[in-house]
PDB file of N, CA and C in Angstrom:
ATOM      1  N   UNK A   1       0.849  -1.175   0.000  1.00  0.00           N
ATOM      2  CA  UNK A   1       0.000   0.000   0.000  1.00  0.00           C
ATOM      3  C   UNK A   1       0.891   1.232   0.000  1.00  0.00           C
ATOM      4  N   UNK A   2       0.540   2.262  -1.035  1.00  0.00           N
ATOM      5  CA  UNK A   2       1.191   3.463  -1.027  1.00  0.00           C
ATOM      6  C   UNK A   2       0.510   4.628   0.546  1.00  0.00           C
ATOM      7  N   UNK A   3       1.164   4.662   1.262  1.00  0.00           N
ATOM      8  CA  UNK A   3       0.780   5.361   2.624  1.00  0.00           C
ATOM      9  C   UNK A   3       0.760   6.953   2.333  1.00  0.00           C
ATOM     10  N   UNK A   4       1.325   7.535   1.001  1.00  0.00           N
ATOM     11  CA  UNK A   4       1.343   8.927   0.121  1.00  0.00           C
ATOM     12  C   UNK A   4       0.182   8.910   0.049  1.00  0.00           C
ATOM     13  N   UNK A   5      -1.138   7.675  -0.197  1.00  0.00           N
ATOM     14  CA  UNK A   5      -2.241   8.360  -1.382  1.00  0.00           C
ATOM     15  C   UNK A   5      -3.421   8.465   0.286  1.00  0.00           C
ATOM     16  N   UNK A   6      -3.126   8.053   1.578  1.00  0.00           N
ATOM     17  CA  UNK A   6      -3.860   8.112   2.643  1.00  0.00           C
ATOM     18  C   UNK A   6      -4.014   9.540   2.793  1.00  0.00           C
ATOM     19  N   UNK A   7      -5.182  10.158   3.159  1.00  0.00           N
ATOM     20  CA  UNK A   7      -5.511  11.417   3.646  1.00  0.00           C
ATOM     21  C   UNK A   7      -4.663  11.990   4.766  1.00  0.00           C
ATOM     22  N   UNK A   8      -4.343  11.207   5.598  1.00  0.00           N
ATOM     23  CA  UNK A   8      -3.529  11.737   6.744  1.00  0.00           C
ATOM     24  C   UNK A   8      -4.340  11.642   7.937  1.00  0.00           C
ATOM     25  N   UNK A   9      -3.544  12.566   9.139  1.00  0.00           N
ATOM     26  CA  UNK A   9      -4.458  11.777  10.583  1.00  0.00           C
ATOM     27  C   UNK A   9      -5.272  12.655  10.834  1.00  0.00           C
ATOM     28  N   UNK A  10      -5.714  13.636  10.144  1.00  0.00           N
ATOM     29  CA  UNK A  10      -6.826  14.504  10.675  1.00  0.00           C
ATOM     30  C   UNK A  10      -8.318  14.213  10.745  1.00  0.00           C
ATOM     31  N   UNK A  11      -8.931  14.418  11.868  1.00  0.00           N
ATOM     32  CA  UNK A  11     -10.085  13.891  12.430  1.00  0.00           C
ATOM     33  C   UNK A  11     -10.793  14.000  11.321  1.00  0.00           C
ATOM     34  N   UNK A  12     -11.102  15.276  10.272  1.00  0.00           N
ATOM     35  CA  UNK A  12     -12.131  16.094   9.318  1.00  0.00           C
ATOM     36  C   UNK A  12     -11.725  14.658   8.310  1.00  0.00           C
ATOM     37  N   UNK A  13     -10.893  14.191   7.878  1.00  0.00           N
ATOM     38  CA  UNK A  13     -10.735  13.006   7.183  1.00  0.00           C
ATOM     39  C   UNK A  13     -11.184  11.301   7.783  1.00  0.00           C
ATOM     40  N   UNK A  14     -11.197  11.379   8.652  1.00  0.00           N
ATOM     41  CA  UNK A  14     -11.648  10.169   8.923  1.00  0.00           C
ATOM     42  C   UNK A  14     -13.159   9.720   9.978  1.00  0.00           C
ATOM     43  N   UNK A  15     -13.705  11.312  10.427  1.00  0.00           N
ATOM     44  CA  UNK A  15     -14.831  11.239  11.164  1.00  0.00           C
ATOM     45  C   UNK A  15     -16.221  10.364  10.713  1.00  0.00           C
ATOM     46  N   UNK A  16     -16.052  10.664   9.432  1.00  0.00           N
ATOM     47  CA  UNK A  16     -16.712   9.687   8.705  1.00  0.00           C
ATOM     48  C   UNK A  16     -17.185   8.430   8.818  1.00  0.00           C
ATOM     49  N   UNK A  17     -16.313   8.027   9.726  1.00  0.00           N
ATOM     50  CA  UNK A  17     -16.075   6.496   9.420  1.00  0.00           C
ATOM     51  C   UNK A  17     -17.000   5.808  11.229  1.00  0.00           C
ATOM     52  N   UNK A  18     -17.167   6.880  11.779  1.00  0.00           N
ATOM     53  CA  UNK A  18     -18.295   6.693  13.246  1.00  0.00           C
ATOM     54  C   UNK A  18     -19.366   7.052  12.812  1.00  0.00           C
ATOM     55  N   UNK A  19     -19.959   7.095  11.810  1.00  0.00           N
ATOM     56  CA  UNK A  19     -21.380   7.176  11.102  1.00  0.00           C
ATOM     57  C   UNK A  19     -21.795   6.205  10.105  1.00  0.00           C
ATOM     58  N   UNK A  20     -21.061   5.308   9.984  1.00  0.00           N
ATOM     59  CA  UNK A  20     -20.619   4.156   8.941  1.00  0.00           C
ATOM     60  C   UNK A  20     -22.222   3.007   9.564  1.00  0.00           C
ATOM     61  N   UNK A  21     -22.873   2.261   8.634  1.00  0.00           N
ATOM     62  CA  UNK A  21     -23.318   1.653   9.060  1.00  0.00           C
ATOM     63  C   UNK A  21     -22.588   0.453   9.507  1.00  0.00           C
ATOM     64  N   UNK A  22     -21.610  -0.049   8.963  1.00  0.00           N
ATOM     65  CA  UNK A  22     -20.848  -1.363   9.484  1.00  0.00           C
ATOM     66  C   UNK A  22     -20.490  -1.037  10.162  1.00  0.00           C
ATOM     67  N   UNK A  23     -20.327  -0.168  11.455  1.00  0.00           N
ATOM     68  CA  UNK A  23     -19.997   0.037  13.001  1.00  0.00           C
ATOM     69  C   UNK A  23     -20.483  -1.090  13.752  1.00  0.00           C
ATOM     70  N   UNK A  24     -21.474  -1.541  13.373  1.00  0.00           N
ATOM     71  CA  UNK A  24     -22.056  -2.353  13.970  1.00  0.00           C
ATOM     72  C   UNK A  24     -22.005  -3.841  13.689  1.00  0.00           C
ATOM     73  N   UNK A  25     -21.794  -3.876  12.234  1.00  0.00           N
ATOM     74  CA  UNK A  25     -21.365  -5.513  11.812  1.00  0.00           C
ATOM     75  C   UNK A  25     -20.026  -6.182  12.273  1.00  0.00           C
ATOM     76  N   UNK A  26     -19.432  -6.894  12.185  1.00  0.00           N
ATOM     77  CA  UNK A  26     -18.422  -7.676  11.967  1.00  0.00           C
ATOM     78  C   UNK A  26     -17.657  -7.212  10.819  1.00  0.00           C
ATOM     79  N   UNK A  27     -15.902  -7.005  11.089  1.00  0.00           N
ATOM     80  CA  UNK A  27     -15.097  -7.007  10.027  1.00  0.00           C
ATOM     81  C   UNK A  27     -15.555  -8.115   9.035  1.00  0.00           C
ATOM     82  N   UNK A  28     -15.862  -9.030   9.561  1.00  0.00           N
ATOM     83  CA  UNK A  28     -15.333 -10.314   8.784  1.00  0.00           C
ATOM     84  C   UNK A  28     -16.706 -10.345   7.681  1.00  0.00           C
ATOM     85  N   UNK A  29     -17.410  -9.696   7.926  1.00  0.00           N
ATOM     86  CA  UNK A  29     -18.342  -9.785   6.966  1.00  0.00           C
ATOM     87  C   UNK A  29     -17.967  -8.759   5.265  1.00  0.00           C
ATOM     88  N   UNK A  30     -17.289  -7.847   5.477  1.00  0.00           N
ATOM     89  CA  UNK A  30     -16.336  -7.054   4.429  1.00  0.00           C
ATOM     90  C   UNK A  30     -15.310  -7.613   3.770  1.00  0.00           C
ATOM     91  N   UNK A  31     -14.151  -8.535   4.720  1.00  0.00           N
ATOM     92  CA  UNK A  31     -13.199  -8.748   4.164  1.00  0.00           C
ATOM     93  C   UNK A  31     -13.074 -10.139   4.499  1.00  0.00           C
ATOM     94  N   UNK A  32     -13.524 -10.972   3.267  1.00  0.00           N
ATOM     95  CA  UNK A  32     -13.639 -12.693   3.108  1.00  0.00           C
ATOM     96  C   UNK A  32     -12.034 -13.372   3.383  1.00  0.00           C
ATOM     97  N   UNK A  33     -12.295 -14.443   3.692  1.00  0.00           N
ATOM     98  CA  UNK A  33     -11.119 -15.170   4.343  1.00  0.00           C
ATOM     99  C   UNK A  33     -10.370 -15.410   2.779  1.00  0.00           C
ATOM    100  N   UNK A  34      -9.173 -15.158   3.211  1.00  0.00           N
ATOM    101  CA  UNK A  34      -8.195 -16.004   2.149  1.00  0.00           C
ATOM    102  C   UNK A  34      -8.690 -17.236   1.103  1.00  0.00           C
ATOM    103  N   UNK A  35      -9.046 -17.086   0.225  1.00  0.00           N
ATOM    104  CA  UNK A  35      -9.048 -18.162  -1.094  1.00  0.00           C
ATOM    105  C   UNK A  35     -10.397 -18.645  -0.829  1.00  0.00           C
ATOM    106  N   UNK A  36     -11.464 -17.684  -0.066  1.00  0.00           N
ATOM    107  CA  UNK A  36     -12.640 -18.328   0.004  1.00  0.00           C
ATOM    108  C   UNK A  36     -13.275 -17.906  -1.671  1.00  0.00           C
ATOM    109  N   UNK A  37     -13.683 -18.695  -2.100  1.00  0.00           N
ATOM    110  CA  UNK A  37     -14.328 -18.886  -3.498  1.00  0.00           C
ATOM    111  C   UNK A  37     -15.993 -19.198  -3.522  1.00  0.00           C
ATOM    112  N   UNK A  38     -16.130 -18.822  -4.616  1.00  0.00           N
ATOM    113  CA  UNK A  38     -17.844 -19.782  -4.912  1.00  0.00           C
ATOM    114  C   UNK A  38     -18.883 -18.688  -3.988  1.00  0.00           C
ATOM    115  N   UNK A  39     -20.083 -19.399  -3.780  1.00  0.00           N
ATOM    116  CA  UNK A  39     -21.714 -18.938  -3.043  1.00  0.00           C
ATOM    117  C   UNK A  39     -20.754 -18.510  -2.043  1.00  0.00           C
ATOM    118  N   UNK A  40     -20.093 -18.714  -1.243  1.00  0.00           N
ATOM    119  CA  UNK A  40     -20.303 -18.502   0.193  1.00  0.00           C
ATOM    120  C   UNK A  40     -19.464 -17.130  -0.496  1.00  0.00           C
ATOM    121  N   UNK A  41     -18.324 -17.155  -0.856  1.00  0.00           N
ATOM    122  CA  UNK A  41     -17.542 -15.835  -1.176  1.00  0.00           C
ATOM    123  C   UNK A  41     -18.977 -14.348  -1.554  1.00  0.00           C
ATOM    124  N   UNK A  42     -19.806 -15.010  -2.902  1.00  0.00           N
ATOM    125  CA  UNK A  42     -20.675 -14.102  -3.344  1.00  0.00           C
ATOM    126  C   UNK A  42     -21.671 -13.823  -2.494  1.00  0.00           C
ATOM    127  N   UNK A  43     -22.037 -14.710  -1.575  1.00  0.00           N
ATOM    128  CA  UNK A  43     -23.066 -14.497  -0.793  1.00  0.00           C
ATOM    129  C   UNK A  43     -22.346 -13.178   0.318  1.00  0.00           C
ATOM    130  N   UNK A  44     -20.918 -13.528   0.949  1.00  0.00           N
ATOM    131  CA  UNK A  44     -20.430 -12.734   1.413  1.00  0.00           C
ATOM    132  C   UNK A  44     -20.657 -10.751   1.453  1.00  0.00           C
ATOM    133  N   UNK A  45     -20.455 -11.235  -0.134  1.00  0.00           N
ATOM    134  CA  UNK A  45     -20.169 -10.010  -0.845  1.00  0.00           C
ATOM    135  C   UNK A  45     -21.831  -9.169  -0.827  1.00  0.00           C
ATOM    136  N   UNK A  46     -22.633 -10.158  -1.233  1.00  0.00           N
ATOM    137  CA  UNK A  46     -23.749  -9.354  -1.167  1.00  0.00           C
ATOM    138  C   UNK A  46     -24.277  -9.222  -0.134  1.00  0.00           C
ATOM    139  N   UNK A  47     -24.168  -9.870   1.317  1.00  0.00           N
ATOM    140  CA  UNK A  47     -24.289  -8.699   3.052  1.00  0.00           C
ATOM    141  C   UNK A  47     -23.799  -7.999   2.849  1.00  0.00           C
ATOM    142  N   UNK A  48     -22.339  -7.891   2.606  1.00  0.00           N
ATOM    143  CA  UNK A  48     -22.207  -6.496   2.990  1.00  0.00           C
ATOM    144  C   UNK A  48     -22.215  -5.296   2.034  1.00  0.00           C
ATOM    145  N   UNK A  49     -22.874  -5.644   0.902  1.00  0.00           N
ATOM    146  CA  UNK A  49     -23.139  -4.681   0.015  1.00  0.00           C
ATOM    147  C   UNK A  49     -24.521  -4.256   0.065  1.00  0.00           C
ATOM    148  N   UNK A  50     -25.258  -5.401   1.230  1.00  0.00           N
ATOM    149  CA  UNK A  50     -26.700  -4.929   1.632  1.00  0.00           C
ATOM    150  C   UNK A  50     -26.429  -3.726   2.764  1.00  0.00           C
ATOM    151  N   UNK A  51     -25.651  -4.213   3.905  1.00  0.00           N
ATOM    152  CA  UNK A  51     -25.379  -3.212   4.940  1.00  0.00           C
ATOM    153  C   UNK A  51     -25.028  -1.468   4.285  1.00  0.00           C
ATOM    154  N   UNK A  52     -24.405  -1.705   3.130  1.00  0.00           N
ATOM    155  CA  UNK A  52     -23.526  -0.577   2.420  1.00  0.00           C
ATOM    156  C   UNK A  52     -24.185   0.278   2.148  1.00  0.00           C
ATOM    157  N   UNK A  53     -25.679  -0.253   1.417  1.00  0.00           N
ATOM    158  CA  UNK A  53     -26.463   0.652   0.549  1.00  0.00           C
ATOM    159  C   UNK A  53     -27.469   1.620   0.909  1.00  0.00           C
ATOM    160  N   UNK A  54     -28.029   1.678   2.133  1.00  0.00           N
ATOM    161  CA  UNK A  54     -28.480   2.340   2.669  1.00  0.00           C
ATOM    162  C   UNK A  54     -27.586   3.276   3.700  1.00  0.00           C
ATOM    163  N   UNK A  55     -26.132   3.055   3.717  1.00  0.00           N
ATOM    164  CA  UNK A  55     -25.349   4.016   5.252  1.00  0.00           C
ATOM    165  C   UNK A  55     -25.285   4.941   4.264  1.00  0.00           C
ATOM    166  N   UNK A  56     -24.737   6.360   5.719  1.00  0.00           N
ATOM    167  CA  UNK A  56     -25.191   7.527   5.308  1.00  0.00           C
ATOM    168  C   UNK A  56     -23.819   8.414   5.115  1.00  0.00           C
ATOM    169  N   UNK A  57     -22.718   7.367   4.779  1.00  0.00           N
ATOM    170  CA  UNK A  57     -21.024   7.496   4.559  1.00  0.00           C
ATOM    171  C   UNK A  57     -20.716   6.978   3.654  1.00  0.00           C
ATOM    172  N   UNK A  58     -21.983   6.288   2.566  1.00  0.00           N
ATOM    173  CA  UNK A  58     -21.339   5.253   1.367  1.00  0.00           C
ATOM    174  C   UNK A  58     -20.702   6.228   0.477  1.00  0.00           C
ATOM    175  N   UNK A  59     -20.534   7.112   0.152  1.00  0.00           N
ATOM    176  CA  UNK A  59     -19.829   8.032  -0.691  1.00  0.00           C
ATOM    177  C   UNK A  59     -18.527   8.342  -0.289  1.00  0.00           C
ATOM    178  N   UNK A  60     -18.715   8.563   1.089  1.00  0.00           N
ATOM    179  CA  UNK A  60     -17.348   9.251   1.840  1.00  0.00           C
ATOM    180  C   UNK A  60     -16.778   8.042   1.890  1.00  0.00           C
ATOM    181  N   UNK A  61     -16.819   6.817   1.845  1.00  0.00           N
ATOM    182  CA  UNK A  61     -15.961   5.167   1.895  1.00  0.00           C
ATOM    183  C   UNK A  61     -15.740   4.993   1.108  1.00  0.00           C
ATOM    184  N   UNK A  62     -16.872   5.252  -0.303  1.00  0.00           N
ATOM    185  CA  UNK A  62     -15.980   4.672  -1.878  1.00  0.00           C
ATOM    186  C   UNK A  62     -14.890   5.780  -1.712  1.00  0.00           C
ATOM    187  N   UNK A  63     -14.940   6.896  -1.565  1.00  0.00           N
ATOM    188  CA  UNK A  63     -14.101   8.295  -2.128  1.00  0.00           C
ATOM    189  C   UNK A  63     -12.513   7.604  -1.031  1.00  0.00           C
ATOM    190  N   UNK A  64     -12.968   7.952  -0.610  1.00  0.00           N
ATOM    191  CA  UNK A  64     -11.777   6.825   0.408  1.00  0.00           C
ATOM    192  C   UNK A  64     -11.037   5.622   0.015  1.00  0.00           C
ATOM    193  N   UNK A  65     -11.549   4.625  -0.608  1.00  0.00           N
ATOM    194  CA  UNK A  65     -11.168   3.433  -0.934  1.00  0.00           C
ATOM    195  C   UNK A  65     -10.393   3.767  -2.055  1.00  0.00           C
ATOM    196  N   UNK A  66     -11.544   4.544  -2.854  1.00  0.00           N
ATOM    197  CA  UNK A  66     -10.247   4.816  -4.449  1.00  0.00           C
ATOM    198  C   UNK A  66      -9.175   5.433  -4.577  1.00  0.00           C
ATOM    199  N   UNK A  67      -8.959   6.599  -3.507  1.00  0.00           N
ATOM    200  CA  UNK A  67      -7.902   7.274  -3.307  1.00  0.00           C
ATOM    201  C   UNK A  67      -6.823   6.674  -2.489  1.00  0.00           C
ATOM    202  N   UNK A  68      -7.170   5.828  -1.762  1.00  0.00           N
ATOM    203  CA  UNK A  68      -5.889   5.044  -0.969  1.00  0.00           C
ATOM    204  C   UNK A  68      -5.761   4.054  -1.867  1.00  0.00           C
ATOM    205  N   UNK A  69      -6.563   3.299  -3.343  1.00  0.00           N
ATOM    206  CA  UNK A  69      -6.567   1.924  -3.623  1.00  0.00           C
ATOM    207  C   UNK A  69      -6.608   0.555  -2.644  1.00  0.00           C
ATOM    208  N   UNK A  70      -7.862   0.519  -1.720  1.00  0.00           N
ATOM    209  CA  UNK A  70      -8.067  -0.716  -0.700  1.00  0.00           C
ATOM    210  C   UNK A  70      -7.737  -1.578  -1.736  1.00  0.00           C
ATOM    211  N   UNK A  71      -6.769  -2.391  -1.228  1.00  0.00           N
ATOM    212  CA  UNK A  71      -6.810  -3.772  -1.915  1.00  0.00           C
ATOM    213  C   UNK A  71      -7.621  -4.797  -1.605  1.00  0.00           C
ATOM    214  N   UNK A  72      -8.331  -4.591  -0.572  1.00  0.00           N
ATOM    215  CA  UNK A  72      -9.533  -5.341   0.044  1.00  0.00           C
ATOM    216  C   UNK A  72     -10.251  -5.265   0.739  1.00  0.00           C
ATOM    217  N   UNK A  73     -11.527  -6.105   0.694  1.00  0.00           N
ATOM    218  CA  UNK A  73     -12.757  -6.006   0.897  1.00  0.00           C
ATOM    219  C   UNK A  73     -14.229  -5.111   0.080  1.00  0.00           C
ATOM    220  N   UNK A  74     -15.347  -5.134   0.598  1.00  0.00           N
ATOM    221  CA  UNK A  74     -16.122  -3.983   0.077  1.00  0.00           C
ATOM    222  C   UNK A  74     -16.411  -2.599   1.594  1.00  0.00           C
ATOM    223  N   UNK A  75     -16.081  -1.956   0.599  1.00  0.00           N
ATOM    224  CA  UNK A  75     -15.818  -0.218   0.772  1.00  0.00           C
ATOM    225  C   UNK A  75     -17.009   0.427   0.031  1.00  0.00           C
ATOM    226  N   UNK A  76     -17.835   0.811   0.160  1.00  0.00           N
ATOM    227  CA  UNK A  76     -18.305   2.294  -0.277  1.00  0.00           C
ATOM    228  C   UNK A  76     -19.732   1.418  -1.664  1.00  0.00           C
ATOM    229  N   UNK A  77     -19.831  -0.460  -1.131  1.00  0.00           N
ATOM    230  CA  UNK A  77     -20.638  -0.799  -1.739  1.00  0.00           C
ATOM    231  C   UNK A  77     -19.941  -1.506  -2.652  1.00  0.00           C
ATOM    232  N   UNK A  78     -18.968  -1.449  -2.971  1.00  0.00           N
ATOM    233  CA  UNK A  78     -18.308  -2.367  -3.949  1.00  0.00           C
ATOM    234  C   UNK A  78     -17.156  -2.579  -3.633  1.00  0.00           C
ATOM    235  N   UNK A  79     -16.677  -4.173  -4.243  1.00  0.00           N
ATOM    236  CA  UNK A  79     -15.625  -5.356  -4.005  1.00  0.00           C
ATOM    237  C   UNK A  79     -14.467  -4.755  -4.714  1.00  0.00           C
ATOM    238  N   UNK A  80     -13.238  -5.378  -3.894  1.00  0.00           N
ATOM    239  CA  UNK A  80     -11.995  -4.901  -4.639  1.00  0.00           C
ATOM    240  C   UNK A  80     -12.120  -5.187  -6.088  1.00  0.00           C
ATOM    241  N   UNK A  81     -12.648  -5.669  -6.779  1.00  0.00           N
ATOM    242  CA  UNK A  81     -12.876  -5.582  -7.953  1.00  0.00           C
ATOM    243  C   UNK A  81     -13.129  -5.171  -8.734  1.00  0.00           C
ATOM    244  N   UNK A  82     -14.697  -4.842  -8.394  1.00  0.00           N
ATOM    245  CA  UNK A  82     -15.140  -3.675  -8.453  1.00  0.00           C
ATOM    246  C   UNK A  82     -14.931  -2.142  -8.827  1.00  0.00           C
ATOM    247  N   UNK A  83     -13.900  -1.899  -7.311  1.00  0.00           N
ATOM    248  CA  UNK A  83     -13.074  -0.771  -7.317  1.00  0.00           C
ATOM    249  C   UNK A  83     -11.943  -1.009  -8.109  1.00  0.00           C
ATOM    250  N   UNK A  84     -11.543  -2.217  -8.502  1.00  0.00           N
ATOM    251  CA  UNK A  84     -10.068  -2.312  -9.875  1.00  0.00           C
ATOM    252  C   UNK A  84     -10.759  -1.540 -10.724  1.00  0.00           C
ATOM    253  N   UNK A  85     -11.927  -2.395 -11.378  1.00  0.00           N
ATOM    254  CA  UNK A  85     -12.542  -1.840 -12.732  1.00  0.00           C
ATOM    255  C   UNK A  85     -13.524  -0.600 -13.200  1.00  0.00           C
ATOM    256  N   UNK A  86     -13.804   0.268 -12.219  1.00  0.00           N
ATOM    257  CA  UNK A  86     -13.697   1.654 -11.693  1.00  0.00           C
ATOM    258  C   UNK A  86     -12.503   2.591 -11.675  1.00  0.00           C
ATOM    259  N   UNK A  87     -11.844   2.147 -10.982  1.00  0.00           N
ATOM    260  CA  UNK A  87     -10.660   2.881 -11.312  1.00  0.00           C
ATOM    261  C   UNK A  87      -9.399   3.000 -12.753  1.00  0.00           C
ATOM    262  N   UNK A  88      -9.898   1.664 -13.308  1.00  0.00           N
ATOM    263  CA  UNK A  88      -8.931   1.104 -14.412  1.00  0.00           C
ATOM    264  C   UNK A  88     -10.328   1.959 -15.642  1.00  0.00           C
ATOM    265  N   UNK A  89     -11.223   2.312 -15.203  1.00  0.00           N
ATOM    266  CA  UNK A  89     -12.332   2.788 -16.287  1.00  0.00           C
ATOM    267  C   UNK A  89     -12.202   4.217 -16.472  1.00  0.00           C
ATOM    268  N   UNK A  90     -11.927   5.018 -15.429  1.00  0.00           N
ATOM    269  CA  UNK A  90     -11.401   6.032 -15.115  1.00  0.00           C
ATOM    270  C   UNK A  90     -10.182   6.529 -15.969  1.00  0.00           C
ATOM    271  N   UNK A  91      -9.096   5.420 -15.351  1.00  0.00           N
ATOM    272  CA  UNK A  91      -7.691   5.856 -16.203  1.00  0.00           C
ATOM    273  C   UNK A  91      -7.849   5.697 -18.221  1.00  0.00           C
ATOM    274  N   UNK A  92      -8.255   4.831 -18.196  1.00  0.00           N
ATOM    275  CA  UNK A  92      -8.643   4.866 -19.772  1.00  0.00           C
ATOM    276  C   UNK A  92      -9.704   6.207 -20.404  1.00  0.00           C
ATOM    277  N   UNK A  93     -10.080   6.515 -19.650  1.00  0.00           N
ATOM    278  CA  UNK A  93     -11.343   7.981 -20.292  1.00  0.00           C
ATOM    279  C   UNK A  93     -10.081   9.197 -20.225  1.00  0.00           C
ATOM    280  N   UNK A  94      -9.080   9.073 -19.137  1.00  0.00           N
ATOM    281  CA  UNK A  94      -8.085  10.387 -19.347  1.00  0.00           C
ATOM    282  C   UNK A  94      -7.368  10.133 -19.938  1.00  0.00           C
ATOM    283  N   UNK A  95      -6.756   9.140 -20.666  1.00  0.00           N
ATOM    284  CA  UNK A  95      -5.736   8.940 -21.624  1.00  0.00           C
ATOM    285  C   UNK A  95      -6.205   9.288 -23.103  1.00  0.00           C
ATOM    286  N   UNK A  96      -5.184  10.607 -23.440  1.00  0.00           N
ATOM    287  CA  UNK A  96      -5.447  10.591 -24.928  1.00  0.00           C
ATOM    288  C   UNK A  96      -5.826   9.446 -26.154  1.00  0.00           C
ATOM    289  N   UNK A  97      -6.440   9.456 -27.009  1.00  0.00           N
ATOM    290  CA  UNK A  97      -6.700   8.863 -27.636  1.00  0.00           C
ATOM    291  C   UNK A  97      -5.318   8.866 -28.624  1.00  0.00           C
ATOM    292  N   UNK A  98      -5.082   7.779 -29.138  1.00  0.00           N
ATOM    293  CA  UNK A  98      -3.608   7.653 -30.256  1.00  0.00           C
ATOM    294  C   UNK A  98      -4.203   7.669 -31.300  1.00  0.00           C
TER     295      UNK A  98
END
């Protein structure tokens, strides 16, 4: 992880994150165990993209996730994957055309 692209330690940057609806869930429901695959992985994914969609910080967590690049879990409603192909969608729209 690049520790440059983190906001830094100021409260106004991270207050956010005590209004979060997953305050209340389990880490482990965000960030799936090592090499877990299949239903249980997707099923995973979609709790906590249920918990996600209604909190009242899902913006301020994606905006967060993309700027540090989380390499894992779901953030802001969507899976590191997710956030790859978001961000990799992004870099291709600013690159000149050849």
């Amino acid at each position: 992880m690049q520790l440059s692209r983190l906001p830094g330690a100021y409260d106004r940057h991270w207050s956010w994150q005590y209004r979060g609806s997953c305050r209340t869930t389990g880490a482990d429901l965000f960030f799936h165990p090592s090499g877990e695959r299949g239903p249980a992985h997707d099923e995973r994914d979609q709790a906590a993209k249920a918990v996600c969609h209604h909190c009242p910080v899902r913006a301020e967590c994606l905006r967060y996730a993309l700027a540090a690049r989380e390499p894992y879990g779901v953030w802001g409603g969507l899976t590191e994957d997710e956030r790859f192909r978001l961000l990799a969608a992004r870099r291709r729209r600013r690159q000149p055309a050849a």
